[in-house]
PDB file of N, CA and C in Angstrom:
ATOM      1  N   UNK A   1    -212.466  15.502 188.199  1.00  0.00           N
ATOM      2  CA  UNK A   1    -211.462  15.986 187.271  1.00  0.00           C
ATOM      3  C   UNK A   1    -211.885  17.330 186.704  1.00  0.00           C
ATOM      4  N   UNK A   2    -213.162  17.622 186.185  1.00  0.00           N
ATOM      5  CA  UNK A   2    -213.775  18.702 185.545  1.00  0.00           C
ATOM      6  C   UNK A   2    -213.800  19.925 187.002  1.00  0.00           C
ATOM      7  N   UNK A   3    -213.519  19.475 188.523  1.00  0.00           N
ATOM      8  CA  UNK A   3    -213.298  21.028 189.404  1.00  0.00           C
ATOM      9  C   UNK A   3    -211.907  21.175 189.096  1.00  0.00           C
ATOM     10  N   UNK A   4    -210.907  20.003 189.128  1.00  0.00           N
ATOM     11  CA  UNK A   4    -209.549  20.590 189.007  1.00  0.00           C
ATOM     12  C   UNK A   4    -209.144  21.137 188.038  1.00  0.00           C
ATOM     13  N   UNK A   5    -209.818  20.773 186.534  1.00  0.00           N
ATOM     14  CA  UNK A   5    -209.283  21.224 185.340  1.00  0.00           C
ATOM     15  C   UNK A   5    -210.093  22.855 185.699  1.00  0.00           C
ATOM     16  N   UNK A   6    -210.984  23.041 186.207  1.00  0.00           N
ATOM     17  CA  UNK A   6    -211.633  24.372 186.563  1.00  0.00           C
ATOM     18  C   UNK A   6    -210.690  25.484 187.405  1.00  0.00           C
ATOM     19  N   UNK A   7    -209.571  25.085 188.010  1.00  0.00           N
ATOM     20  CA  UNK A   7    -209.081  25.202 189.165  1.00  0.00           C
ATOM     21  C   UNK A   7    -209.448  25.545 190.427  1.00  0.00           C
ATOM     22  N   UNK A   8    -210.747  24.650 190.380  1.00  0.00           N
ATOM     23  CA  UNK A   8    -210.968  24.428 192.088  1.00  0.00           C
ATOM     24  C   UNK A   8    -210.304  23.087 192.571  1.00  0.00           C
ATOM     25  N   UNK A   9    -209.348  23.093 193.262  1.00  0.00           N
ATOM     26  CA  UNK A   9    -208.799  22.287 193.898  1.00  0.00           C
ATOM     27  C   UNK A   9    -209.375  21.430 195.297  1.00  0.00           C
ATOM     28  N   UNK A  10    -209.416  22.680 195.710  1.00  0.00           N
ATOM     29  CA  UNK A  10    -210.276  22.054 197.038  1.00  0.00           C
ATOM     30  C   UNK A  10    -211.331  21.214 196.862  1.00  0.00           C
ATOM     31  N   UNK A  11    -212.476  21.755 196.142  1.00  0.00           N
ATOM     32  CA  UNK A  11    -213.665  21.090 195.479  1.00  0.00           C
ATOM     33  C   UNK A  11    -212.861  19.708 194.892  1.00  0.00           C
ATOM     34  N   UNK A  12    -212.065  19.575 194.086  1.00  0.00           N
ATOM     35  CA  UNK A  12    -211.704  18.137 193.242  1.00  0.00           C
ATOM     36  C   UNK A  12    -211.035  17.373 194.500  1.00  0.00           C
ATOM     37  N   UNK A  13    -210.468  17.498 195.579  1.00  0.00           N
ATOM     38  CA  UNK A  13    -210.063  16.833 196.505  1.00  0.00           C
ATOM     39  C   UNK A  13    -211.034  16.044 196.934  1.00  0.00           C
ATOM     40  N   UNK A  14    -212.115  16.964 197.024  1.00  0.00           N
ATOM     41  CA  UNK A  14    -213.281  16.677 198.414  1.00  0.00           C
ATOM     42  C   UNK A  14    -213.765  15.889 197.405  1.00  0.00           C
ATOM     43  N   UNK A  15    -213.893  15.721 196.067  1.00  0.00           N
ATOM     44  CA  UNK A  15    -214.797  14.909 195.234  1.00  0.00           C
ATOM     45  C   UNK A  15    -214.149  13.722 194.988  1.00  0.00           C
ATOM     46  N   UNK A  16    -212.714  13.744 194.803  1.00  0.00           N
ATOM     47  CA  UNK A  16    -211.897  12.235 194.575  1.00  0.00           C
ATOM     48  C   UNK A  16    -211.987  11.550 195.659  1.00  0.00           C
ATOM     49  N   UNK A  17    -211.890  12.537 197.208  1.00  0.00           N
ATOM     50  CA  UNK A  17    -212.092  11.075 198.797  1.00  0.00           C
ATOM     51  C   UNK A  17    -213.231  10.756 198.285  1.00  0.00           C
ATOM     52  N   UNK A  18    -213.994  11.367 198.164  1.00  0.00           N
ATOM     53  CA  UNK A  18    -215.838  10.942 198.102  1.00  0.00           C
ATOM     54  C   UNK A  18    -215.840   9.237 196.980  1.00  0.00           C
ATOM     55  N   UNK A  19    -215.062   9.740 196.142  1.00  0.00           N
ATOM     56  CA  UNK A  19    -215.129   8.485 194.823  1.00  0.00           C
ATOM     57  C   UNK A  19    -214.515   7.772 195.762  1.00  0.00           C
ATOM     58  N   UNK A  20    -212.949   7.807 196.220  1.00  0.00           N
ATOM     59  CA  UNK A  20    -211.957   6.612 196.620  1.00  0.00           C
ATOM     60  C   UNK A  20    -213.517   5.992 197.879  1.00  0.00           C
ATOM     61  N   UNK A  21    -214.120   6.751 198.474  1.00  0.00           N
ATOM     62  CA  UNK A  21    -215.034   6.272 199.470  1.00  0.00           C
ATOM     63  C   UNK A  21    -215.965   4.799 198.723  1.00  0.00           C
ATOM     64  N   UNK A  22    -216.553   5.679 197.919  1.00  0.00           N
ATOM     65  CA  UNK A  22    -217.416   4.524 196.961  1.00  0.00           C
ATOM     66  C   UNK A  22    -216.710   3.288 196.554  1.00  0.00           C
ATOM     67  N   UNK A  23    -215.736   3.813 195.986  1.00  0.00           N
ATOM     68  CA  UNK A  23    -214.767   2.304 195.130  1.00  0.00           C
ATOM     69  C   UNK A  23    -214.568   1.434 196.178  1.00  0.00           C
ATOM     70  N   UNK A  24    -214.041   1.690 197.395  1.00  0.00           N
ATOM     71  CA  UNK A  24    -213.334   1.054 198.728  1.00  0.00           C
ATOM     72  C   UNK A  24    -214.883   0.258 199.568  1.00  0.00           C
ATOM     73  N   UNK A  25    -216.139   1.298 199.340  1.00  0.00           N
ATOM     74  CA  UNK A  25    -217.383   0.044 199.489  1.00  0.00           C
ATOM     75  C   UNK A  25    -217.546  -0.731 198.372  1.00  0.00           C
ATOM     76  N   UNK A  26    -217.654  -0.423 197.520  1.00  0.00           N
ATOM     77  CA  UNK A  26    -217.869  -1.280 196.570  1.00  0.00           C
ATOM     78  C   UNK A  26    -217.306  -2.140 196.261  1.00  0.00           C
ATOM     79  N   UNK A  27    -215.638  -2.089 196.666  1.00  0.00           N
ATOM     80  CA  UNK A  27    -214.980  -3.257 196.649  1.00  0.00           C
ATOM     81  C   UNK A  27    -214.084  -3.371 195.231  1.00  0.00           C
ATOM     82  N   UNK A  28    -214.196  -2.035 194.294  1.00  0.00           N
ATOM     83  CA  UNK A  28    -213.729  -2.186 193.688  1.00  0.00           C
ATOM     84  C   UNK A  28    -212.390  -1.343 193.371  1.00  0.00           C
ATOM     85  N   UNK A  29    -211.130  -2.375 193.825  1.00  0.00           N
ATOM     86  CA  UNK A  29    -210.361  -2.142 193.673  1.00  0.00           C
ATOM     87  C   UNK A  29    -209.196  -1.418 192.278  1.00  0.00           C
ATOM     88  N   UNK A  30    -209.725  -1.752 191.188  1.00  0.00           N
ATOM     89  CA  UNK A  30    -208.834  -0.952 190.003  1.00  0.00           C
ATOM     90  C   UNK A  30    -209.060   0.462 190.098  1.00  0.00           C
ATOM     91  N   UNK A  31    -210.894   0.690 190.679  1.00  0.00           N
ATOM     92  CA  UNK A  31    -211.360   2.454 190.342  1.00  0.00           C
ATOM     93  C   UNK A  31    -210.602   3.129 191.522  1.00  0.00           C
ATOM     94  N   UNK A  32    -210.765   2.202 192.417  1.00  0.00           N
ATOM     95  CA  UNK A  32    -209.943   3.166 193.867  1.00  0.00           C
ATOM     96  C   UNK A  32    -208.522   3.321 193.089  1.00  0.00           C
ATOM     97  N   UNK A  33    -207.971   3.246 192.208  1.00  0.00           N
ATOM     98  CA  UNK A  33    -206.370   2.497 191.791  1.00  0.00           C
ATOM     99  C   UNK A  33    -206.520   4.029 190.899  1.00  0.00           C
ATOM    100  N   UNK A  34    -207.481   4.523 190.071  1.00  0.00           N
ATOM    101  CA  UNK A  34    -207.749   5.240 189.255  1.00  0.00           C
ATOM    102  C   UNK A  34    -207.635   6.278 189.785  1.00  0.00           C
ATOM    103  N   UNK A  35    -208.500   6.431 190.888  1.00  0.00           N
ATOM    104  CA  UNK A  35    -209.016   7.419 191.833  1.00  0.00           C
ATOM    105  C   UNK A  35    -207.645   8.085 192.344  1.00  0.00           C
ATOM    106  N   UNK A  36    -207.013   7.540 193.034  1.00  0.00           N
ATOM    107  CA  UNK A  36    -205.590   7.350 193.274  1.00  0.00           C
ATOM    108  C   UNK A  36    -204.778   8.083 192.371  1.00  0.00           C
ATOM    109  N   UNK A  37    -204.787   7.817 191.528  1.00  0.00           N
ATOM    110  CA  UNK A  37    -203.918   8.292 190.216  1.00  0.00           C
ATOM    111  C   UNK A  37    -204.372  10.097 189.714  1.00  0.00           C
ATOM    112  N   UNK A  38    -205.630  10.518 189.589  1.00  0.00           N
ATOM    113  CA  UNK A  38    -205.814  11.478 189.806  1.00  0.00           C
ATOM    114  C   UNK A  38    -205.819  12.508 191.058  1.00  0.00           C
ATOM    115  N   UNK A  39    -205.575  11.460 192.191  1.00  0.00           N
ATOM    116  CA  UNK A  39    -205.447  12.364 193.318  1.00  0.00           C
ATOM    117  C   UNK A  39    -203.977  12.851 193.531  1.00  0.00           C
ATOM    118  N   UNK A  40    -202.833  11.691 192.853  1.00  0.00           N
ATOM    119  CA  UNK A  40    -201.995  12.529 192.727  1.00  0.00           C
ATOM    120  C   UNK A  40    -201.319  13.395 191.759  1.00  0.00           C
ATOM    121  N   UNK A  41    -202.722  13.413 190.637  1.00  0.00           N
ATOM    122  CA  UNK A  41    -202.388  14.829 189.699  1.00  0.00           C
ATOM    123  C   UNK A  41    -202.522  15.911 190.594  1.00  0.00           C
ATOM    124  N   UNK A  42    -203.843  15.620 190.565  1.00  0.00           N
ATOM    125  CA  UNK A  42    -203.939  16.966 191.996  1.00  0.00           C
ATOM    126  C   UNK A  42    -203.048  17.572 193.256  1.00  0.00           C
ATOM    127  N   UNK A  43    -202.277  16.419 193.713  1.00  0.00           N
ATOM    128  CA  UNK A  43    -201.008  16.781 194.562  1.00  0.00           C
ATOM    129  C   UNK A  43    -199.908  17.366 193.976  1.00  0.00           C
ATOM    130  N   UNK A  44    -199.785  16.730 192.381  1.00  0.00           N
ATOM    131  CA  UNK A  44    -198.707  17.566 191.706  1.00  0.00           C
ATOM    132  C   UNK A  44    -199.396  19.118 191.498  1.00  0.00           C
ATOM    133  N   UNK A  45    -200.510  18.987 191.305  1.00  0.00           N
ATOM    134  CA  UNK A  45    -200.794  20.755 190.908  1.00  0.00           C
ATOM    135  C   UNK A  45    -200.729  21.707 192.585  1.00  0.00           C
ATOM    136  N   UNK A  46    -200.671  21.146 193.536  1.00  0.00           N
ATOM    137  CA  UNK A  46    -201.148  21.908 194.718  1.00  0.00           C
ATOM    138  C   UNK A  46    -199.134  21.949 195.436  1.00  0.00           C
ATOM    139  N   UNK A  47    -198.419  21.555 194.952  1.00  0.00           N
ATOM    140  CA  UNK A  47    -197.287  21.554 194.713  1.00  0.00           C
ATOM    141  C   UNK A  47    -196.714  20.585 196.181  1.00  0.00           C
ATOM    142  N   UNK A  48    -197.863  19.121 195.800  1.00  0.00           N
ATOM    143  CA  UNK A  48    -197.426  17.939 196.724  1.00  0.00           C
ATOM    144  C   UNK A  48    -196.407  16.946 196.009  1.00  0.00           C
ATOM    145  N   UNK A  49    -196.218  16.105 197.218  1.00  0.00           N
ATOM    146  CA  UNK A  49    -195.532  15.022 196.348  1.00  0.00           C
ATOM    147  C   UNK A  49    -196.609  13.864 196.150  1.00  0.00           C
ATOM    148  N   UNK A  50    -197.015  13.720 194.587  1.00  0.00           N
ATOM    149  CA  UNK A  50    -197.441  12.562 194.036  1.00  0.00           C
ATOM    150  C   UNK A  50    -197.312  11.603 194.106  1.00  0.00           C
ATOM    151  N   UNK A  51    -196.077  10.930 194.573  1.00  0.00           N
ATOM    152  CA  UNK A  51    -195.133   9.872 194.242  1.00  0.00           C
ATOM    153  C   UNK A  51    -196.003   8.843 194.963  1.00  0.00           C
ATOM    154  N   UNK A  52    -196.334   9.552 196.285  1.00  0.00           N
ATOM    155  CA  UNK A  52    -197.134   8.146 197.379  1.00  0.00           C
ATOM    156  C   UNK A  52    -198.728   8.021 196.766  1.00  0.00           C
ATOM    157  N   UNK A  53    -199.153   8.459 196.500  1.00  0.00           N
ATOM    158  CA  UNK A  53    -200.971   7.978 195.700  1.00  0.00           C
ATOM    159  C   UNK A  53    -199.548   7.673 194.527  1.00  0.00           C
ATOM    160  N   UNK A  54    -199.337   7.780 193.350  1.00  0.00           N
ATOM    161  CA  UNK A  54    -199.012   7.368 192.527  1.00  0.00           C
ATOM    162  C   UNK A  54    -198.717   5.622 192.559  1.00  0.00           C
ATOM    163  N   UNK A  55    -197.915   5.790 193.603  1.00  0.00           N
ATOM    164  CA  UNK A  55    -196.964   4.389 194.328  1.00  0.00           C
ATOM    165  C   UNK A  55    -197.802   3.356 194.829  1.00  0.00           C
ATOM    166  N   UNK A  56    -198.775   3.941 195.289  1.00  0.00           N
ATOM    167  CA  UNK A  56    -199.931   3.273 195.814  1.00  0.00           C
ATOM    168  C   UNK A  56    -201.472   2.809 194.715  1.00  0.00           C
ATOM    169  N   UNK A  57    -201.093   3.595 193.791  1.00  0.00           N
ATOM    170  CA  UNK A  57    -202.191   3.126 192.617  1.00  0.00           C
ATOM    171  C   UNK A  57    -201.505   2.183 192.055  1.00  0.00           C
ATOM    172  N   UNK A  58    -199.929   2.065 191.005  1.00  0.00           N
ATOM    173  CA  UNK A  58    -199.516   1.234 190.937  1.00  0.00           C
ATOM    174  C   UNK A  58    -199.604  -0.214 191.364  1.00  0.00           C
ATOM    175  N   UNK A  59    -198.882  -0.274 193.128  1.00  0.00           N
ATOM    176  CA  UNK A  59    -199.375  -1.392 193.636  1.00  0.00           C
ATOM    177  C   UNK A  59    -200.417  -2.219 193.479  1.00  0.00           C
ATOM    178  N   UNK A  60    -201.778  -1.347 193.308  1.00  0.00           N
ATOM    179  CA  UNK A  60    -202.740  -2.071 193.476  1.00  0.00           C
ATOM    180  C   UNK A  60    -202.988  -2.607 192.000  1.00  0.00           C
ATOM    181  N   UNK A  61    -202.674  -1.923 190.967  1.00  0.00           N
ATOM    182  CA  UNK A  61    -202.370  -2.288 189.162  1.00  0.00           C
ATOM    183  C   UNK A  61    -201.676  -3.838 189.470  1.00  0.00           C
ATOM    184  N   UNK A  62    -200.416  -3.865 190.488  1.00  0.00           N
ATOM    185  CA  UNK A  62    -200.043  -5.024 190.344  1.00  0.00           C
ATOM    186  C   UNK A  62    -200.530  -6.590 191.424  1.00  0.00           C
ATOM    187  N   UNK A  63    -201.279  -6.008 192.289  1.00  0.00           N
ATOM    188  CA  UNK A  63    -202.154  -7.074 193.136  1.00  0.00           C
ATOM    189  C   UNK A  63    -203.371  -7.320 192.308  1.00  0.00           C
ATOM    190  N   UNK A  64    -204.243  -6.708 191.251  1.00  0.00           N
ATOM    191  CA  UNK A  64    -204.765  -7.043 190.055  1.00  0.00           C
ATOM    192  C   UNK A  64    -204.169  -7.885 189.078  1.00  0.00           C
ATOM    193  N   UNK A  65    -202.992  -7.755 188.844  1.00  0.00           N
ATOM    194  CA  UNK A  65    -201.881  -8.810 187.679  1.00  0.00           C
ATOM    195  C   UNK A  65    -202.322  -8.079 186.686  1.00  0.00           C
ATOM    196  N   UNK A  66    -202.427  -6.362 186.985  1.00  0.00           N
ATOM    197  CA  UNK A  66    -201.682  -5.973 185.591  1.00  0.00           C
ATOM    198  C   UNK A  66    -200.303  -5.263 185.970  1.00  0.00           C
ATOM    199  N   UNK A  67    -199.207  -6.052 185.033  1.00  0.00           N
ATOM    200  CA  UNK A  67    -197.829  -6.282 186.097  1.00  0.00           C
ATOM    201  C   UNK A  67    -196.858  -4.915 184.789  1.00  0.00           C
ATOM    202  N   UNK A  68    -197.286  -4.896 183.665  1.00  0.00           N
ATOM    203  CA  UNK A  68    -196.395  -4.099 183.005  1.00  0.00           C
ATOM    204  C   UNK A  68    -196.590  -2.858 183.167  1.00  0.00           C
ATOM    205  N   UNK A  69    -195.247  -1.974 182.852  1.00  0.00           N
ATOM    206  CA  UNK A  69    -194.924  -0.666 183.235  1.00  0.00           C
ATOM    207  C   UNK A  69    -196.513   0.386 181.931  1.00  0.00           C
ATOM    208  N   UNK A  70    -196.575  -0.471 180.664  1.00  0.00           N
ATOM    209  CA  UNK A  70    -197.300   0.253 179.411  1.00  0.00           C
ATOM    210  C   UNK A  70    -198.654  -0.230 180.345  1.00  0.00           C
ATOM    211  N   UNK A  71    -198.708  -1.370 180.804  1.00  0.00           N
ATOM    212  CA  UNK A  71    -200.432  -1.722 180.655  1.00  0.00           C
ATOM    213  C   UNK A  71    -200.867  -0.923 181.879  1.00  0.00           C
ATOM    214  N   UNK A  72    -199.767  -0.359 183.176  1.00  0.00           N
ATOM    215  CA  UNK A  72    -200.731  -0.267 184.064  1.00  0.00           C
ATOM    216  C   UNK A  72    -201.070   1.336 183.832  1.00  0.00           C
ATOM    217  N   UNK A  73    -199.713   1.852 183.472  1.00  0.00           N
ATOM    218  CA  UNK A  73    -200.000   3.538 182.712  1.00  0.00           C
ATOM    219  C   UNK A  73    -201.359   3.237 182.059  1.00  0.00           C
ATOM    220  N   UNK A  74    -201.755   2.337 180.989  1.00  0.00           N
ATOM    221  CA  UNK A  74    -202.734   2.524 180.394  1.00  0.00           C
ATOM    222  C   UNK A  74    -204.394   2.393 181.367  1.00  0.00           C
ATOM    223  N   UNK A  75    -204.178   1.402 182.083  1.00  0.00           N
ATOM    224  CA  UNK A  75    -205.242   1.081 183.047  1.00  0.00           C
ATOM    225  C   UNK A  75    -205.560   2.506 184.130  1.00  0.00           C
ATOM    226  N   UNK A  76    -204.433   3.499 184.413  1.00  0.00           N
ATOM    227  CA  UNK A  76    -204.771   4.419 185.297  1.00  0.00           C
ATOM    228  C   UNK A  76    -204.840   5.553 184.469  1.00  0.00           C
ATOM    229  N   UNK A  77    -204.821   5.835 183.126  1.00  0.00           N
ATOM    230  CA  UNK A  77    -205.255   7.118 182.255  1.00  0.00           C
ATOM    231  C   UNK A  77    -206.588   7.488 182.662  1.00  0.00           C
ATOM    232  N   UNK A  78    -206.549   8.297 182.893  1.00  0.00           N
ATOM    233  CA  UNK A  78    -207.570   9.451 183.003  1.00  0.00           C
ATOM    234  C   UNK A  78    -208.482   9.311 181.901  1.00  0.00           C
ATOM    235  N   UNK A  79    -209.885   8.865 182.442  1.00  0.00           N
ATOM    236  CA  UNK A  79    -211.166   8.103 181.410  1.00  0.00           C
ATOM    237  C   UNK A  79    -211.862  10.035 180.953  1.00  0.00           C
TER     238      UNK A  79
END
């Protein structure tokens, strides 16, 4: 988050696969969900469409059973 807020983009890409890499061994599914969620800030700033990482962090908010629209916004805020 601290290359994109820098505006290195490229650099914050290459650093969020690297995380989604870790979370996805580790098995832990909410951070990959997180991970996700900032990757498609980053698609909104590089002038992508967000919607699919967005859509796809969600999902996984709700294969966890956190099912509400407030709790899962809250679960994917930016730590």
């Amino acid at each position: 988050m601290l290359l994109r807020d820098q505006g290195n983009l490229a650099g914050a890409g290459t650093a969020l696969s690297a995380s989604q890499a870790i979370f996805e061994t580790l098995g832990d599914t909410l951070w990959k969900a997180r991970v996700l969620f900032s990757k498609a800030m980053l698609d909104e700033l590089r002038g992508e469409d967000p919607e699919p990482a967005m859509r796809e962090a969600r999902a996984i908010c709700r294969r966890q059973g956190i099912t509400s629209g407030e709790t899962i916004a809250s679960a994917l805020r930016e730590w």
